[in-house]
N, C-alpha and C. Protein backbone atom coordinates (compact mmCIF):
# COMPACT_ATOMS: atom_id res chain seq x y z
N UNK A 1 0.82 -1.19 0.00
CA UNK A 1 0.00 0.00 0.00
C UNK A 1 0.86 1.26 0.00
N UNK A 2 1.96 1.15 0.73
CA UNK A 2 3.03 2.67 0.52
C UNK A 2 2.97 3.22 -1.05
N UNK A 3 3.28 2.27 -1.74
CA UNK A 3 3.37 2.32 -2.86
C UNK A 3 2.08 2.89 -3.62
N UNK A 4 1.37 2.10 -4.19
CA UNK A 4 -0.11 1.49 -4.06
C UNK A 4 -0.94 3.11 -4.27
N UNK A 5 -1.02 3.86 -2.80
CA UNK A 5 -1.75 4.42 -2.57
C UNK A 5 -1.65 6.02 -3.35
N UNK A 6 -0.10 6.18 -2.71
CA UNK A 6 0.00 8.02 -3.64
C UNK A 6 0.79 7.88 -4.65
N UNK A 7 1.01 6.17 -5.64
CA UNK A 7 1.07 6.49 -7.03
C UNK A 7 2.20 7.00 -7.13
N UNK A 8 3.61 6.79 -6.54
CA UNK A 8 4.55 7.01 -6.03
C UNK A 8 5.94 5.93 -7.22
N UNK A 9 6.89 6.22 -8.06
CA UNK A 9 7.18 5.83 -8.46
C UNK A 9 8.42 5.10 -7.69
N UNK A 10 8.83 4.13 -8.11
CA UNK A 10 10.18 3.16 -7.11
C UNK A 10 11.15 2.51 -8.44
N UNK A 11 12.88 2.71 -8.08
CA UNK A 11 13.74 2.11 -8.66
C UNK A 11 13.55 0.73 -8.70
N UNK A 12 14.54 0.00 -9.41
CA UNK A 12 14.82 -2.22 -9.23
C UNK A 12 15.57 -1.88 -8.22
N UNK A 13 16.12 -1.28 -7.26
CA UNK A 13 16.77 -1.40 -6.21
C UNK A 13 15.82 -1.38 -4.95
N UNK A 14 14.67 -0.42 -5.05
CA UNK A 14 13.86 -0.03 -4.24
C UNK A 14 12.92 -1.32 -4.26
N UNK A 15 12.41 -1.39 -5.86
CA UNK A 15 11.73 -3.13 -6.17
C UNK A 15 12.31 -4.22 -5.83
N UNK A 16 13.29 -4.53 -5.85
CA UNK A 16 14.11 -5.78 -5.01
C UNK A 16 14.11 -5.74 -3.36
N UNK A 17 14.03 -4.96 -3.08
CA UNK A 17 14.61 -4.60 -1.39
C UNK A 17 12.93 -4.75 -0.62
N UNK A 18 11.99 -4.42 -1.30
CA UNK A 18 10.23 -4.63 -1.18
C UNK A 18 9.95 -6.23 -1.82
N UNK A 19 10.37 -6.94 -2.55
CA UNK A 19 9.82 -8.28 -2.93
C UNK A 19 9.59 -8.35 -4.08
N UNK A 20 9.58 -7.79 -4.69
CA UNK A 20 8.65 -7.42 -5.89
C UNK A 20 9.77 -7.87 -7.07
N UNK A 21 10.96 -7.40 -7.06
CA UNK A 21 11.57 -7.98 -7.91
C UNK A 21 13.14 -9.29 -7.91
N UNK A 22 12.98 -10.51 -7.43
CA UNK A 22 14.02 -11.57 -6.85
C UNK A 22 15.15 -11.07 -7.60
N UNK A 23 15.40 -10.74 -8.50
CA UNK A 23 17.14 -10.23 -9.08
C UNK A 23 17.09 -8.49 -9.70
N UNK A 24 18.31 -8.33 -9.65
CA UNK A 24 18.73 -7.31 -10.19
C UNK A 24 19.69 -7.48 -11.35
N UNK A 25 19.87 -6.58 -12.45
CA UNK A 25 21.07 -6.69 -13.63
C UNK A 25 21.62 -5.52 -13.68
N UNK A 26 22.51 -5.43 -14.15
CA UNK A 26 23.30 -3.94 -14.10
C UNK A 26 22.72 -3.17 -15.58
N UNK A 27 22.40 -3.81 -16.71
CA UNK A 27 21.70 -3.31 -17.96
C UNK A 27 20.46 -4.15 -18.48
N UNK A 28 20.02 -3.50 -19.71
CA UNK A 28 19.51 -4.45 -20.25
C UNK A 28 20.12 -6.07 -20.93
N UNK A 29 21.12 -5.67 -21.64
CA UNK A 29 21.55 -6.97 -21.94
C UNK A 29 21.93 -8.07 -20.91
N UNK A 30 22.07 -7.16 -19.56
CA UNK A 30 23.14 -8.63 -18.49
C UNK A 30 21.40 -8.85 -17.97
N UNK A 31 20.21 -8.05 -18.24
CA UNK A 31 19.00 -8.83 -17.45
C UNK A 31 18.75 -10.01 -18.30
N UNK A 32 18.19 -9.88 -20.15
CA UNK A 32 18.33 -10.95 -21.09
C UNK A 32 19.15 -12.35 -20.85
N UNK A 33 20.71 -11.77 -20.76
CA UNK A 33 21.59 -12.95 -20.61
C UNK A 33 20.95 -13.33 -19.11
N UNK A 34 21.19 -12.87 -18.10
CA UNK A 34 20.35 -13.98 -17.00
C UNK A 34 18.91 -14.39 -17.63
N UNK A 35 17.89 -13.39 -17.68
CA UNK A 35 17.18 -14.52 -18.16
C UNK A 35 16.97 -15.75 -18.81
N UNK A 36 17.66 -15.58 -19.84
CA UNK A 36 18.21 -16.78 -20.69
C UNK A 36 18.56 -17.77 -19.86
N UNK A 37 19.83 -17.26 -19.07
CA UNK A 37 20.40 -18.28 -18.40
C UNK A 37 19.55 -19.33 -17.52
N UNK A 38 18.22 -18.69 -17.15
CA UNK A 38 17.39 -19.23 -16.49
C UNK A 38 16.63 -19.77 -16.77
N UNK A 39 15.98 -19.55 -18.00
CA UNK A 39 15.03 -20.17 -18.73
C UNK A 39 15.93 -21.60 -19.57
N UNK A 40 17.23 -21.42 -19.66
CA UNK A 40 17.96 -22.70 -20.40
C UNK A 40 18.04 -23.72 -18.95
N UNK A 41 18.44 -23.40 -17.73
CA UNK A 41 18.01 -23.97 -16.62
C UNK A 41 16.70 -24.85 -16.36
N UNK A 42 15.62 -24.08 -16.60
CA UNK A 42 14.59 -24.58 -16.31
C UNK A 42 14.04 -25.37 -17.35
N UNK A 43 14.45 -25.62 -19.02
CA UNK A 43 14.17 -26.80 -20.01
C UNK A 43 15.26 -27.34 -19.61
N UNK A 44 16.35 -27.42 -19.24
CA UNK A 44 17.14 -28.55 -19.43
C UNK A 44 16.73 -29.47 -17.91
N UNK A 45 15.99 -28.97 -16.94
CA UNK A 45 16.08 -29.85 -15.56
C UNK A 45 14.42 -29.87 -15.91
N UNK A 46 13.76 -29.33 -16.36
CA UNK A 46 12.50 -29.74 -15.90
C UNK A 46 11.56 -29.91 -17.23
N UNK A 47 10.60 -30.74 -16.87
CA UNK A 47 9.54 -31.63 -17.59
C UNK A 47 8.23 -31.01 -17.87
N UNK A 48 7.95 -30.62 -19.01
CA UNK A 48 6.93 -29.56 -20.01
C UNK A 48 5.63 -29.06 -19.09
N UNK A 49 5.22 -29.97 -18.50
CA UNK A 49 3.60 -30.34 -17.44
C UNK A 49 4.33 -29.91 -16.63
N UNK A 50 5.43 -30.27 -15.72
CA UNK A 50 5.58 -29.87 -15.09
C UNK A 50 5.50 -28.24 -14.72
N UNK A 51 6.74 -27.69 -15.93
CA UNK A 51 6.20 -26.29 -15.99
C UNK A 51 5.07 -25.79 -15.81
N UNK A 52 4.27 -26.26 -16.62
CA UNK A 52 2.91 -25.99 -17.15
C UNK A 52 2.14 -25.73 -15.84
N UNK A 53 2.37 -26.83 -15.18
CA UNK A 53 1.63 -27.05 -14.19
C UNK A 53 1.55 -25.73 -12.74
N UNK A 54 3.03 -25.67 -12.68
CA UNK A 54 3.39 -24.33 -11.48
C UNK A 54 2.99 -23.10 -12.15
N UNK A 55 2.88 -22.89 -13.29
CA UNK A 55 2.03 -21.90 -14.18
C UNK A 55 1.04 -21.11 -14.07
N UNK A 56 0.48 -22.79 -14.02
CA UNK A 56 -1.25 -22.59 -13.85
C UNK A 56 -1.79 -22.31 -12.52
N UNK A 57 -0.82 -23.11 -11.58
CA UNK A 57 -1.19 -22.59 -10.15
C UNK A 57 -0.78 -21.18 -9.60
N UNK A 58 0.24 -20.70 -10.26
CA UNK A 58 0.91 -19.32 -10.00
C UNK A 58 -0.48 -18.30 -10.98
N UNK A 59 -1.02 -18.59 -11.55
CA UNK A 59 -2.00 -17.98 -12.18
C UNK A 59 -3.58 -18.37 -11.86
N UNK A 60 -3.99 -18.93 -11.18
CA UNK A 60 -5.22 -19.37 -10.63
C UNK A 60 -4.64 -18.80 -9.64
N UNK A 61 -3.63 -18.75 -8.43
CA UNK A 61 -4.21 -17.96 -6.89
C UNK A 61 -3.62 -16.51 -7.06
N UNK A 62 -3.22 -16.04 -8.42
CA UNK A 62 -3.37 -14.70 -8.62
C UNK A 62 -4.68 -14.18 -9.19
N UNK A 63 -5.70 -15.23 -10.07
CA UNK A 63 -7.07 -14.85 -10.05
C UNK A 63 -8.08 -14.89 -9.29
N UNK A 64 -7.99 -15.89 -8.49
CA UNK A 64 -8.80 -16.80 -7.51
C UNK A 64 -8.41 -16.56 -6.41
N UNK A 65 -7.33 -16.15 -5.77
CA UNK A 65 -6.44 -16.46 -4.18
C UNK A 65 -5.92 -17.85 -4.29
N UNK A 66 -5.05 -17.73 -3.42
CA UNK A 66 -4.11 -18.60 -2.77
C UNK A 66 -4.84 -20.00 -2.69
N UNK A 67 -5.86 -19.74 -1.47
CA UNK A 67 -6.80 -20.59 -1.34
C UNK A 67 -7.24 -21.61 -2.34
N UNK A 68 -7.46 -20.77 -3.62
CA UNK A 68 -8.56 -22.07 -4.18
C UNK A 68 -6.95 -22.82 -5.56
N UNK A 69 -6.20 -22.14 -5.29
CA UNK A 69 -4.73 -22.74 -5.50
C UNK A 69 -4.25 -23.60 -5.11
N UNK A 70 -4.73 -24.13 -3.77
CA UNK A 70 -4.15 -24.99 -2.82
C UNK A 70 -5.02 -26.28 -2.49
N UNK A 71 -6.63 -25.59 -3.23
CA UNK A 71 -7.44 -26.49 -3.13
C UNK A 71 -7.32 -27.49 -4.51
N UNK A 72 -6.70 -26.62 -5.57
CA UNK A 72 -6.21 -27.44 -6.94
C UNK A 72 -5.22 -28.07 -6.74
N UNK A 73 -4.31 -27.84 -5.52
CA UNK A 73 -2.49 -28.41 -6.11
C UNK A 73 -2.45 -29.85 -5.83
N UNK A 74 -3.68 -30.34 -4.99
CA UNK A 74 -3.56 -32.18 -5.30
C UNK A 74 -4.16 -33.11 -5.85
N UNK A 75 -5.32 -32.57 -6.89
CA UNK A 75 -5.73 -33.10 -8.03
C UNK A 75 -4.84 -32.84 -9.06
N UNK A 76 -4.38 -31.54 -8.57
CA UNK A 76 -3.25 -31.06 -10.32
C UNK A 76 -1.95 -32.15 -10.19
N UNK A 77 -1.40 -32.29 -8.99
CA UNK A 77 -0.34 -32.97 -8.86
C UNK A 77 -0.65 -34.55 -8.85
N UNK A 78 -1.83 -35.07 -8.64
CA UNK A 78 -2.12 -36.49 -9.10
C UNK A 78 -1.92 -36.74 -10.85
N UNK A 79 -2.74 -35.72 -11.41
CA UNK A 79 -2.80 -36.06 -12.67
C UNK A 79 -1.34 -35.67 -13.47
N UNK A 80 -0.44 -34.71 -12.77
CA UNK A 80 1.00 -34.83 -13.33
C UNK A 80 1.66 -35.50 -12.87
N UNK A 81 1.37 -36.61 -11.90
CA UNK A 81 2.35 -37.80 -11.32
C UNK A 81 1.85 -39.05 -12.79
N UNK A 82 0.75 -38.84 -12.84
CA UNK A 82 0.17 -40.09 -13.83
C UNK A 82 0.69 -39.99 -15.48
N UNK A 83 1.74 -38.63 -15.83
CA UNK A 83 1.64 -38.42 -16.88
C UNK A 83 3.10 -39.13 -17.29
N UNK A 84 4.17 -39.39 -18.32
CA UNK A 84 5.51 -39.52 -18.30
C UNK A 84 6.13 -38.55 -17.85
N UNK A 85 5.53 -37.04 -17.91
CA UNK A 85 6.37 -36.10 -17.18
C UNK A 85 6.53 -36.23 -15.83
N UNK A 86 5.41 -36.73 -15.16
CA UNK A 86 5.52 -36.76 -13.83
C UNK A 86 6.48 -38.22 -13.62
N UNK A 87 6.41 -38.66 -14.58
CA UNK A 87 7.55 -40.14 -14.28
C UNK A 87 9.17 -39.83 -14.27
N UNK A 88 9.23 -39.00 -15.16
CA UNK A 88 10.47 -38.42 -15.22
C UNK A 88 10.92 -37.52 -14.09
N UNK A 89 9.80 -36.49 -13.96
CA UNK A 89 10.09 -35.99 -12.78
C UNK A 89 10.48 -36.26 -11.23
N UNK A 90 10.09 -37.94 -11.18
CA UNK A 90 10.57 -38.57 -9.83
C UNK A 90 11.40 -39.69 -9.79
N UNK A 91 12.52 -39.32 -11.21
CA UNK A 91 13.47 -39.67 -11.48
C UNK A 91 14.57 -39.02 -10.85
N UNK A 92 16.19 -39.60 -10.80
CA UNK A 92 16.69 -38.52 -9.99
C UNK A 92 17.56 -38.20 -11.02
N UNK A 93 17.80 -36.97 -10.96
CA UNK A 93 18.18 -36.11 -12.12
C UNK A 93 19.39 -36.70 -13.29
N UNK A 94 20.35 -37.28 -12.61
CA UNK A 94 21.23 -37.97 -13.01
C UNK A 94 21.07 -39.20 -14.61
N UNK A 95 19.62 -39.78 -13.84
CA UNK A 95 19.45 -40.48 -15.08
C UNK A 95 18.30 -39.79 -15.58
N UNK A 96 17.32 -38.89 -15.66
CA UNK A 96 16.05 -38.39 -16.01
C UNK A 96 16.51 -38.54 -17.85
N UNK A 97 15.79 -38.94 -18.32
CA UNK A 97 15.81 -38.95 -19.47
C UNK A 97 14.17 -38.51 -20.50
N UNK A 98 14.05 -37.35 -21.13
CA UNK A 98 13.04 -36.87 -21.52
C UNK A 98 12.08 -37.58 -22.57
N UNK A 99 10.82 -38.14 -21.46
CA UNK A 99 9.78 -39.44 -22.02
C UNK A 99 9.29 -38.62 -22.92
N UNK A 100 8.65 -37.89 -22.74
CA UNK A 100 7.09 -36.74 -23.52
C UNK A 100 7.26 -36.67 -24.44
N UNK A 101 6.41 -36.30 -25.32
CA UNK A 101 6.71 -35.41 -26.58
C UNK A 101 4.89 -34.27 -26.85
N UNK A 102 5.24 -33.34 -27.51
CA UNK A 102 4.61 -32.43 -27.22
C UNK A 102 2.77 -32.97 -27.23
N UNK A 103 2.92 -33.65 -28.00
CA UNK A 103 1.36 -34.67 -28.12
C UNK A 103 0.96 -35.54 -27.37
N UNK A 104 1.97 -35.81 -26.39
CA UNK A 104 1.56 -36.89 -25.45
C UNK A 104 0.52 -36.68 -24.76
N UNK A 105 0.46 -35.04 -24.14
CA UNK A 105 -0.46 -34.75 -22.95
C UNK A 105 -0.99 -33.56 -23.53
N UNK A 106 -2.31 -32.89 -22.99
CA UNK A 106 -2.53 -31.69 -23.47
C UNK A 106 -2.33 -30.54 -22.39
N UNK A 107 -2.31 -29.53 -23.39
CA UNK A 107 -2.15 -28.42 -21.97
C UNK A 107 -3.35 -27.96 -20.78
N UNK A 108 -3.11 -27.48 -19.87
CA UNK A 108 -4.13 -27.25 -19.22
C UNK A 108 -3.99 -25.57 -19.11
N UNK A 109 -5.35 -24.91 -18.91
CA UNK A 109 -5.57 -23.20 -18.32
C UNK A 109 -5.60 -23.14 -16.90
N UNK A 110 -5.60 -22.07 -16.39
CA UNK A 110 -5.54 -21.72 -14.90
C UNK A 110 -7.69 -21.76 -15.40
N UNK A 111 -8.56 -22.72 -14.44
CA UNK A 111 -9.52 -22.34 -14.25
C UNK A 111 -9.96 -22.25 -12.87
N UNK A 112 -11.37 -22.05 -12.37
CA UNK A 112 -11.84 -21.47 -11.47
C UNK A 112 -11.70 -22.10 -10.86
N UNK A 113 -11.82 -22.14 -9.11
CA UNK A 113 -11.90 -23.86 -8.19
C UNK A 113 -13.36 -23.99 -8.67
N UNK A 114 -12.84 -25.40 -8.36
CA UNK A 114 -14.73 -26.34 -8.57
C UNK A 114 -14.41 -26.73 -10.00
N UNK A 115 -14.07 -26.17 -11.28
CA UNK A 115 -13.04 -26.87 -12.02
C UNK A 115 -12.81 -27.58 -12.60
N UNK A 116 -12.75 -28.70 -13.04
CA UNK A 116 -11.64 -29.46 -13.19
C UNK A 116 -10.96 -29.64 -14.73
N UNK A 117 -9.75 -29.58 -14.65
CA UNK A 117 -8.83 -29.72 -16.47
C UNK A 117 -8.56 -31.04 -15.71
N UNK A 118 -8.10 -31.64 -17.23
CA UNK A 118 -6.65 -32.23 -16.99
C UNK A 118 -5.49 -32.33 -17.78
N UNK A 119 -4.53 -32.77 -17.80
CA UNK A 119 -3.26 -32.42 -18.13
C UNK A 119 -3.12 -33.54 -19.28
């Protein structure tokens, strides 16, 4: 609400130090190259649904609350244990070897609680 209320503008130093922003870069290009760096991180260790999946929940309890986020995360996480991504995923990293392919499973949307997709 400091913020919020009198419309008050704030630096990425001021945004980092409040929550709002987890890293800082010194330019534009060194923010890109980390991003990159992070996004090549997150396909090379992790499994498509999987993504998909923290996605959808990071976007349902920003529409919905927290709450009905939490009321999805163990139907959502049954049906991505049942998928090859979720097989891979409780592999240990060492041997994980990438089952899926983009047709295997379909995607799911962030919907309302009460609900139900599947993956």
């Amino acid at each position: 609400m400091r913020w919020i209320l009198p419309g008050e503008e704030f630096d990425a130093v001021e945004a980092h130090r409040i929550g709002l922003a987890q890293e800082l870069a010194a330019d534009g290009p060194a923010a890109i190259a980390r991003a990159t760096e992070i996004a090549t991180l997150i396909a090379g260790k992790s499994a498509p649904l999987g993504v998909r999946t923290v996605f959808t929940s990071a976007h349902l309890a920003h529409e919905y609350g927290e709450s009905a986020a939490i009321e999805r995360l163990r139907p959502d996480t049954a049906r991505l244990f049942a998928t090859t991504d979720g097989a891979e995923g409780i592999q240990p990293s060492s041997s994980a070897v990438r089952l899926s392919s983009p047709a295997a499973d379909q995607p799911t949307r962030p919907t309302p609680p009460h609900q139900e997709t599947s993956l």
